[in-house]
Protein backbone atom coordinates (compact mmCIF):
# COMPACT_ATOMS: atom_id res chain seq x y z
CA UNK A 1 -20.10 3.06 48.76
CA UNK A 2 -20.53 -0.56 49.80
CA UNK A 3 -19.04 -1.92 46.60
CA UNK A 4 -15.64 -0.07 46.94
CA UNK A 5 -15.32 -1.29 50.60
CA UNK A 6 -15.77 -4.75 49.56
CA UNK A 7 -12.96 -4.47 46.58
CA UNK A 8 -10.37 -2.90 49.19
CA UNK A 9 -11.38 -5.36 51.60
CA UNK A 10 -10.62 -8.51 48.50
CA UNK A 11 -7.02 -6.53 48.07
CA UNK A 12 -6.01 -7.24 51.85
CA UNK A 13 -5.59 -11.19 50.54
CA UNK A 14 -2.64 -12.41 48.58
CA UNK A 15 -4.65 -13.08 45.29
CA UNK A 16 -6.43 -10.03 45.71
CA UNK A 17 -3.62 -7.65 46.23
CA UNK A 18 -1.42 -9.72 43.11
CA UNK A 19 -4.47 -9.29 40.60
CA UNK A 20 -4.76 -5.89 41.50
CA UNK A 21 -1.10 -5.07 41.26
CA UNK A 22 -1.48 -7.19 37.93
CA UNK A 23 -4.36 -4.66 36.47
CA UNK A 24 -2.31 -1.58 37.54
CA UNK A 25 0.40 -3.08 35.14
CA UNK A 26 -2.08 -3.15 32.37
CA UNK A 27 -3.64 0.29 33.06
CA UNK A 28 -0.29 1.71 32.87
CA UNK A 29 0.99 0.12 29.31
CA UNK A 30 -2.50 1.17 27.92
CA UNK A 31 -1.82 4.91 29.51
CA UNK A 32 1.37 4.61 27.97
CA UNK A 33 0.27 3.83 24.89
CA UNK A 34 -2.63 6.31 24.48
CA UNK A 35 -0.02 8.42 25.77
CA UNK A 36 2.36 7.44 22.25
CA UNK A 37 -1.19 7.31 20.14
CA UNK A 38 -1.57 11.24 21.37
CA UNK A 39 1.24 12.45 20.80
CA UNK A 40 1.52 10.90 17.17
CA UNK A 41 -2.24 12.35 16.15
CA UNK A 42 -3.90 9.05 16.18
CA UNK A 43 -6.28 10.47 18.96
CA UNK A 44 -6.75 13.84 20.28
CA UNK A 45 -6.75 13.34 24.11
CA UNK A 46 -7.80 10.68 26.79
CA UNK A 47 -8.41 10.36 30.93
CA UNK A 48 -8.01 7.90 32.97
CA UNK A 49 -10.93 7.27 35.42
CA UNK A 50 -9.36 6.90 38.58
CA UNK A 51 -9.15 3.99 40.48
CA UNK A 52 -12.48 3.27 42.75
CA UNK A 53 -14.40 5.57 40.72
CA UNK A 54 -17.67 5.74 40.31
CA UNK A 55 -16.63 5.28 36.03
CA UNK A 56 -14.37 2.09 37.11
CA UNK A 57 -16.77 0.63 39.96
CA UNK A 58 -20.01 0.76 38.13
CA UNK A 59 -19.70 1.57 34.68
CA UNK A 60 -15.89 -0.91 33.78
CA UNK A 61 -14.61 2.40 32.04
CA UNK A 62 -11.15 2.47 32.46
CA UNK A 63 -10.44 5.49 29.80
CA UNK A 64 -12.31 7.73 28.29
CA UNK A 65 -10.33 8.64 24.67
CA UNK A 66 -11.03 11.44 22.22
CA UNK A 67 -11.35 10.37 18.70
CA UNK A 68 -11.36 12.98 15.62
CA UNK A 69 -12.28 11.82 11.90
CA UNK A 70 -13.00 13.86 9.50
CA UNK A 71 -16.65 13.76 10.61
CA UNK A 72 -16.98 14.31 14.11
CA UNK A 73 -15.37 14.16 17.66
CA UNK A 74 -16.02 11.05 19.70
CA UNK A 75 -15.68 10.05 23.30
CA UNK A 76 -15.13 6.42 23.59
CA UNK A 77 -15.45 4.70 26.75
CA UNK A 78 -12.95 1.98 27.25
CA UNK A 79 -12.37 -0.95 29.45
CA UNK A 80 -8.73 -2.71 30.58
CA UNK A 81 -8.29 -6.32 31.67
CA UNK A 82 -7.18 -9.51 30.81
CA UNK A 83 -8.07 -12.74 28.33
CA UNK A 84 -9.62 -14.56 31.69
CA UNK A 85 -12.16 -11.41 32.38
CA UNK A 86 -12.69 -10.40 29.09
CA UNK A 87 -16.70 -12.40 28.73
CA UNK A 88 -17.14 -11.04 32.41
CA UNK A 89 -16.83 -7.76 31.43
CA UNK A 90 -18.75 -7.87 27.79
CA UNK A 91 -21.77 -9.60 29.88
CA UNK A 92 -21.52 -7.21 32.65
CA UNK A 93 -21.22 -4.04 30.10
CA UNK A 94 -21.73 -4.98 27.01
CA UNK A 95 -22.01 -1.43 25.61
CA UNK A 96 -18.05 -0.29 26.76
CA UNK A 97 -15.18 -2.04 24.49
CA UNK A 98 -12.94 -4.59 26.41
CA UNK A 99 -9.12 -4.31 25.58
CA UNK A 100 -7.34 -7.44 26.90
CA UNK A 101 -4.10 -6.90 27.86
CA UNK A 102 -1.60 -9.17 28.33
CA UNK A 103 2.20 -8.71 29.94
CA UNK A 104 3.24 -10.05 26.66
CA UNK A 105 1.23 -8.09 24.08
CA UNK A 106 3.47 -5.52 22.08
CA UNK A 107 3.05 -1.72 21.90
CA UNK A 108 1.99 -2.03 18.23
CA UNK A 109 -0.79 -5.06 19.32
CA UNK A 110 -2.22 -3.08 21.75
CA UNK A 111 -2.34 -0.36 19.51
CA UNK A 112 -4.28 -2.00 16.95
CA UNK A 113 -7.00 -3.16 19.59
CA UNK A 114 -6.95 0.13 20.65
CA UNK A 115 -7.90 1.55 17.05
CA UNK A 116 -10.18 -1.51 16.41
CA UNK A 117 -12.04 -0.99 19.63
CA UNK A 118 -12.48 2.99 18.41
CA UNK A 119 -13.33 2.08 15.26
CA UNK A 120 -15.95 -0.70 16.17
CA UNK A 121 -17.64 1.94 18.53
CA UNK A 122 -17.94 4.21 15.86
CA UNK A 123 -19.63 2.31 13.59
C-alpha cells in the first residue's frame, strides 16, 4: 500500500519519527485507560487496530470499544491524537469520535472524553 510506504518513509526524519513516538505515548495512556474502564465494568471489551492498518491508515480508528447499556451492545470506533490534529481528523472522518490527548490530561479527563465520545455516538 502506497500510503503506508509514504508514512514510514515521513518517520525516517526527526519530526516525523518524534510525532510518531509522541502518538505511541497517547495510544498507550488511552490503552491503559480502556484497560482501567474494562476492568471496572464501564465497557465490556476493546482492540486496538494495529499500527499501519488498514483501520488506522484509511479509516483514523484507533480502537474499536464495546459498549453495553441496558439496551444494546455497541461497537464504537474511536480515534487518538492531539489538540493540533483534532479538525484534521473530524474533516477527514467526520463519522469516528476524536479523543485528544494530551501528555498532561489526567486518567479521570481522559476518561470522561472517553464516556462522552461513547455516549455522543450512541445517540
Amino acid at each position: 500500500m502506497l500510503i503506508r510506504e509514504e508514512i514510514k518513509k515521513q518517520r525516517e526524519s526527526p519530526e516525523g519519527l518524534m510525532s510518531y513516538k509522541t502518538g505511541k505515548r497517547r495510544e498507550q495512556k488511552m490503552a491503559d485507560i480502556l484497560q482501567e474502564m474494562e476492568k471496572n465494568g464501564l465497557i465490556r471489551d476493546f482492540q486496538p487496530t494495529g499500527d499501519l492498518s488498514f483501520q488506522d491508515v484509511v479509516e483514523g480508528i484507533d480502537f474499536f470499544v464495546v459498549y453495553v447499556d441496558d439496551k444494546s451492545y455497541r461497537f464504537i470506533p474511536l480515534s487518538v491524537t492531539g489538540e493540533r490534529w483534532m479538525e484534521k481528523h473530524r474533516n477527514r472522518h467526520p463519522e469516528i469520535p476524536v479523543i485528544d490527548i494530551a501528555e498532561s490530561d489526567t486518567t479521570a479527563s481522559v476518561k470522561n472524553k472517553i464516556m462522552e465520545a461513547i455516549k455522543n455516538k450512541g445517540s
